[in-house]
N, C-alpha and C. Protein backbone atom coordinates (compact mmCIF):
# COMPACT_ATOMS: atom_id res chain seq x y z
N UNK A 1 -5.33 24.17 -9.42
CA UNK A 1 -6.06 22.98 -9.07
C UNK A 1 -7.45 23.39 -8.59
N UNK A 2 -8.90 22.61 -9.06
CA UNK A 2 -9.66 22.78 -8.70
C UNK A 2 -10.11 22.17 -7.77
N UNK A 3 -10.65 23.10 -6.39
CA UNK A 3 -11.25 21.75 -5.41
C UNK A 3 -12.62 22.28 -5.26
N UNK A 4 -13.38 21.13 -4.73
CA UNK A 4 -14.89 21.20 -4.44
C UNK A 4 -15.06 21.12 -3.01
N UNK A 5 -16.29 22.19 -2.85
CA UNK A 5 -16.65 22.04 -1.26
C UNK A 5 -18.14 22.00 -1.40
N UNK A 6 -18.33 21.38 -0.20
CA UNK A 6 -19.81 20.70 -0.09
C UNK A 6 -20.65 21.62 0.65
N UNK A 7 -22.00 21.05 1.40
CA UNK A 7 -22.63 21.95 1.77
C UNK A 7 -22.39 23.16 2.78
N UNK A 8 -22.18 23.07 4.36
CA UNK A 8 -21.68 24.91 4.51
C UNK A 8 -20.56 25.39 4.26
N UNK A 9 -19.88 24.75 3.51
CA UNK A 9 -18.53 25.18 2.94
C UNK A 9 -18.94 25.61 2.22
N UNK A 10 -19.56 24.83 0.93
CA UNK A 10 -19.95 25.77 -0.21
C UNK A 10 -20.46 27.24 -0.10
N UNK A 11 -21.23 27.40 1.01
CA UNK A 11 -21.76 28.35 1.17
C UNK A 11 -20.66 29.91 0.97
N UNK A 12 -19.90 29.57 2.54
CA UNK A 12 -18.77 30.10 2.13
C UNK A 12 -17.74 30.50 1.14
N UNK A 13 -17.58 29.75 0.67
CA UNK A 13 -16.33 29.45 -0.43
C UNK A 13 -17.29 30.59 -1.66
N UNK A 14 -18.40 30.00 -1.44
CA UNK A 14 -19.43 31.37 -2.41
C UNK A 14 -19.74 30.55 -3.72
N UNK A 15 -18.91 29.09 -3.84
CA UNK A 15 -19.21 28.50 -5.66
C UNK A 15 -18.79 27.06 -4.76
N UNK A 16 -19.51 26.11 -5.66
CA UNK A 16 -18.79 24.73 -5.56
C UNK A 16 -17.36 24.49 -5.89
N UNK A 17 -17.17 24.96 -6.76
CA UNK A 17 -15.43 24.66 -7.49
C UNK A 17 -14.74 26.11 -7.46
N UNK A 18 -13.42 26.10 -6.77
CA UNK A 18 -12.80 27.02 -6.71
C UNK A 18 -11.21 26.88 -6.86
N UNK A 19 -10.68 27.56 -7.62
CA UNK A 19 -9.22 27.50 -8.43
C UNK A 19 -8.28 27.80 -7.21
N UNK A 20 -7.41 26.44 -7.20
CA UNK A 20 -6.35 27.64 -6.34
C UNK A 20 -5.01 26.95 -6.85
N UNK A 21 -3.78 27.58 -6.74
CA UNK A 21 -2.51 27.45 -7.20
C UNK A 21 -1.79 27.29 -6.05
N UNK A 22 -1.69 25.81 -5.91
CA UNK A 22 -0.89 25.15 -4.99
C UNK A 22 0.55 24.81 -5.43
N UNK A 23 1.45 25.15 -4.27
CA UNK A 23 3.14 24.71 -4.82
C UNK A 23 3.24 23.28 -4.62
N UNK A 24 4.09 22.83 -5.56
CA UNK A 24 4.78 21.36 -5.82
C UNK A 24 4.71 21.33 -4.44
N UNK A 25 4.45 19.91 -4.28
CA UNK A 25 4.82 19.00 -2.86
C UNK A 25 4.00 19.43 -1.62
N UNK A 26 2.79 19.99 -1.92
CA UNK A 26 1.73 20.47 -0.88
C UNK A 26 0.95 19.33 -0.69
N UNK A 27 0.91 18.97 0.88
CA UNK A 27 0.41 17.88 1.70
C UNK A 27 -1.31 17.73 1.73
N UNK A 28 -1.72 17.24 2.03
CA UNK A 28 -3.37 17.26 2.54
C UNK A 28 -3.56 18.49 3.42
N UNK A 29 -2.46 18.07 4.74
CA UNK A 29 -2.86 19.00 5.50
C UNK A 29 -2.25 20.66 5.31
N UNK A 30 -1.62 20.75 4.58
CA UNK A 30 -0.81 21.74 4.07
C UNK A 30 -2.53 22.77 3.27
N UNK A 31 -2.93 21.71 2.35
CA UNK A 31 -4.09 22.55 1.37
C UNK A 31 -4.62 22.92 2.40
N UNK A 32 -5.19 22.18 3.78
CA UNK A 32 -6.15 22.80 4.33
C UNK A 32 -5.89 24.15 4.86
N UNK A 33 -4.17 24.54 5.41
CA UNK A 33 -4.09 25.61 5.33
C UNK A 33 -4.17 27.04 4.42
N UNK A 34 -4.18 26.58 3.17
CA UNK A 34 -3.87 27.34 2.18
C UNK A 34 -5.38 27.63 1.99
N UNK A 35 -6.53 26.34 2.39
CA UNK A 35 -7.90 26.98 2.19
C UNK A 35 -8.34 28.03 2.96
N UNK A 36 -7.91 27.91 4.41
CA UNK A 36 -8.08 28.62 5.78
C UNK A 36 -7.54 30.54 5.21
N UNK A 37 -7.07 30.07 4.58
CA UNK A 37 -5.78 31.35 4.36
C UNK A 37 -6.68 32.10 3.22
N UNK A 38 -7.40 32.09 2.35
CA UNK A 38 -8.11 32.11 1.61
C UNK A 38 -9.44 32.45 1.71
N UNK A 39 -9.83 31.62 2.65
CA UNK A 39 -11.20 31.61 3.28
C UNK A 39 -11.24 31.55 4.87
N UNK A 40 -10.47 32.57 5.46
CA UNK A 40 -10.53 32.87 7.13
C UNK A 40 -11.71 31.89 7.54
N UNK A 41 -13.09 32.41 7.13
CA UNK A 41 -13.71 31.79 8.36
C UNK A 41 -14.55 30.19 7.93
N UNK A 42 -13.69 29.88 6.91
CA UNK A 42 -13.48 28.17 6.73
C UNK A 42 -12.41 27.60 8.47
N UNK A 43 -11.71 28.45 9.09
CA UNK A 43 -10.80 27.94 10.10
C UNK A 43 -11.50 26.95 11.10
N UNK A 44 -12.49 27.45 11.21
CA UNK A 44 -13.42 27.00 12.68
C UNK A 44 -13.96 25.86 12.31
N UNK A 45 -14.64 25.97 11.22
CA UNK A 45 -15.17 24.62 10.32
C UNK A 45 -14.09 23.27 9.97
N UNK A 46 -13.15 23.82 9.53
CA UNK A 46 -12.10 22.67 9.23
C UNK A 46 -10.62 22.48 10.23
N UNK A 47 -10.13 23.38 11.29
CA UNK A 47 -9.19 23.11 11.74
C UNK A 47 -9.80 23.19 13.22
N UNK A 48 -8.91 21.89 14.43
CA UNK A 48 -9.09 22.77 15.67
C UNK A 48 -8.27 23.25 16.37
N UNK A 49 -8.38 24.10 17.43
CA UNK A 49 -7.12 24.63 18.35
C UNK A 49 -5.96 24.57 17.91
N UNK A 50 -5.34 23.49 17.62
CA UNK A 50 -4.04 23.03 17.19
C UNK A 50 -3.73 23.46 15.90
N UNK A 51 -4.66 23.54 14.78
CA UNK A 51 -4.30 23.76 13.83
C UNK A 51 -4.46 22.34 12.88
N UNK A 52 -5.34 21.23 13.30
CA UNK A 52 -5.26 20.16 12.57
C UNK A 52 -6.96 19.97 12.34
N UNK A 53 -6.86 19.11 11.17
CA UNK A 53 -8.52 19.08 10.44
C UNK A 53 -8.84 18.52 11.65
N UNK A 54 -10.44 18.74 11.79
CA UNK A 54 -11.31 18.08 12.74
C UNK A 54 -11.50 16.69 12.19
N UNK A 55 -11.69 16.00 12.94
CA UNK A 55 -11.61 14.30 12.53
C UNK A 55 -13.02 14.23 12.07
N UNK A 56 -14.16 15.39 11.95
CA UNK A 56 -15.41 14.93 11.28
C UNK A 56 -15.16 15.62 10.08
N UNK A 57 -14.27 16.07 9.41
CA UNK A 57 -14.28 16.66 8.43
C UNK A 57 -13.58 15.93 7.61
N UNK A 58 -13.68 15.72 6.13
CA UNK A 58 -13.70 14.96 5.27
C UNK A 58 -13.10 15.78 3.79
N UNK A 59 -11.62 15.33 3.52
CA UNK A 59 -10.80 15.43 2.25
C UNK A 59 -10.96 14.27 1.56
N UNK A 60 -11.35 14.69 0.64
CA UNK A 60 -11.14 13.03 -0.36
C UNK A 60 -10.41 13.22 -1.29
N UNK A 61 -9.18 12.49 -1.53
CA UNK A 61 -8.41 12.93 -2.73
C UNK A 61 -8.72 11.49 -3.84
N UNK A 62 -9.08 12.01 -4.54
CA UNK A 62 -9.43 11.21 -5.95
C UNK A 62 -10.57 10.20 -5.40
N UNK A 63 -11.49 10.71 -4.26
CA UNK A 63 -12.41 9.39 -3.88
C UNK A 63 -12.34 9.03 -2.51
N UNK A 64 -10.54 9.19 -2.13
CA UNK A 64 -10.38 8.72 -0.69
C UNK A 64 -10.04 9.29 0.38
N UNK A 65 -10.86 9.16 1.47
CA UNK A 65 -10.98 9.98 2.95
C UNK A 65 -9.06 9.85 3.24
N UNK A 66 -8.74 11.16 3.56
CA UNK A 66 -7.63 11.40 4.09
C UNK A 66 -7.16 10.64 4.60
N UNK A 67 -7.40 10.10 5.48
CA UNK A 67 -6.98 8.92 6.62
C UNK A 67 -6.92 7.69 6.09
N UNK A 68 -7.44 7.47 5.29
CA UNK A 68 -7.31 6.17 4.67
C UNK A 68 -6.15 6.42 3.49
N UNK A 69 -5.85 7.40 3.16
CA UNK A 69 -4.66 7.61 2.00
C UNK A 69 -3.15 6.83 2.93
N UNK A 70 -2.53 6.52 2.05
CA UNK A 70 -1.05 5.67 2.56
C UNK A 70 -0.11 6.46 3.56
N UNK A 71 -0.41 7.77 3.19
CA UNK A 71 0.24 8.61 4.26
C UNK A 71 -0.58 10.14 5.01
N UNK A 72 -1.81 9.56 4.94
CA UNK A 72 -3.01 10.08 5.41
C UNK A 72 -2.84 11.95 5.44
N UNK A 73 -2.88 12.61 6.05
CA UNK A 73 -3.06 14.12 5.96
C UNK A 73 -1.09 14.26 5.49
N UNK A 74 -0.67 13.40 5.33
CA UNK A 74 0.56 13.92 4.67
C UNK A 74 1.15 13.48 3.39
N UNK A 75 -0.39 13.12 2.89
CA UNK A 75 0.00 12.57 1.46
C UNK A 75 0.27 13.97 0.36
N UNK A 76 1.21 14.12 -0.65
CA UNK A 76 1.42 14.89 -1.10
C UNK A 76 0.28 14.95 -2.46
N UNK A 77 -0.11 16.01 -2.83
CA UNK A 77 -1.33 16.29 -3.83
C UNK A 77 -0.57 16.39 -5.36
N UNK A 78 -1.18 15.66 -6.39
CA UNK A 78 -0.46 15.98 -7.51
C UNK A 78 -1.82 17.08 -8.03
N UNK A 79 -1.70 17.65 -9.02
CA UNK A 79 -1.75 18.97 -10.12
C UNK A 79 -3.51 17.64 -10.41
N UNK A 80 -3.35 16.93 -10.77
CA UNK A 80 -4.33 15.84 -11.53
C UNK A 80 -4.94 15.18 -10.33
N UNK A 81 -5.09 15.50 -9.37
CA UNK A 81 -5.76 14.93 -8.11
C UNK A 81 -7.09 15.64 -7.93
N UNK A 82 -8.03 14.94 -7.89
CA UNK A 82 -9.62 15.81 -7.59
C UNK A 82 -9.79 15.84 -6.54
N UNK A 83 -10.05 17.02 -5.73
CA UNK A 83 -10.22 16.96 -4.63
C UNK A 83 -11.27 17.60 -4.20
N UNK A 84 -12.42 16.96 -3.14
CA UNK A 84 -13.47 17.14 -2.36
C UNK A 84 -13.69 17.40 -1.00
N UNK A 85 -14.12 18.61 -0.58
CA UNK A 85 -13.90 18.84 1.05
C UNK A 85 -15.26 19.27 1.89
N UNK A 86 -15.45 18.24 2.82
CA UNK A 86 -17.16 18.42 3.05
C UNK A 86 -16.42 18.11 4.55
N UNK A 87 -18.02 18.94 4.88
CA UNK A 87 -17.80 19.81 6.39
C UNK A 87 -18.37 18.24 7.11
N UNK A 88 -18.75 18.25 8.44
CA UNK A 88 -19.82 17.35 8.97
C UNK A 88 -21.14 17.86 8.92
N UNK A 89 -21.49 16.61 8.58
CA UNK A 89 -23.08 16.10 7.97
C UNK A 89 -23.78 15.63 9.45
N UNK A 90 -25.13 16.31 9.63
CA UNK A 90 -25.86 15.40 10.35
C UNK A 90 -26.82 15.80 9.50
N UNK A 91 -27.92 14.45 10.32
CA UNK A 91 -28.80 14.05 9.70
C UNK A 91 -29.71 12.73 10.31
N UNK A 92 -30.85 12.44 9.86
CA UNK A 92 -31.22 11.12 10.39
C UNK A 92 -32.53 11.03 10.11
């Protein structure tokens, strides 16, 4: 599955689109571990203390912010799901 990361992610991650081989029935919040795992110092950027995404950080699966999905960071990801992961944005 290909996912996209946005600006200082991208940085990190080293490319916009990066391949990864996720098992059947992997959650929202599940990928974010598997990104962390992958990319160590994505951790600080996307998880806190606990181990859960920071609420300014932003999964969109096929378009839609995590939280707004039907079963929000525990929606399960299909193979055909596009997925987008951007850090927090400021700006003004």
């Amino acid at each position: 599955m290909n996912i996209n990361f946005f600006a200082t992610l991208r940085q990190i991650a080293g490319q916009k689109t990066v391949d990864f081989d996720l098992p059947n029935g992997t959650t929202v919040r599940q990928l974010a571990e598997i990104v962390v795992t992958r990319f160590p110092s994505m951790r600080k950027e996307l998880l806190d203390e606990n181990g859960n995404l920071w609420p300014h950080v932003h999964v969109f699966v096929n378009g839609r912010d995590s939280p707004y999905l039907e079963n929000g960071v525990k929606t399960i990801i299909k193979p055909t799901d596009t997925i987008n992961i951007f850090p927090a944005v400021g700006g003004g």
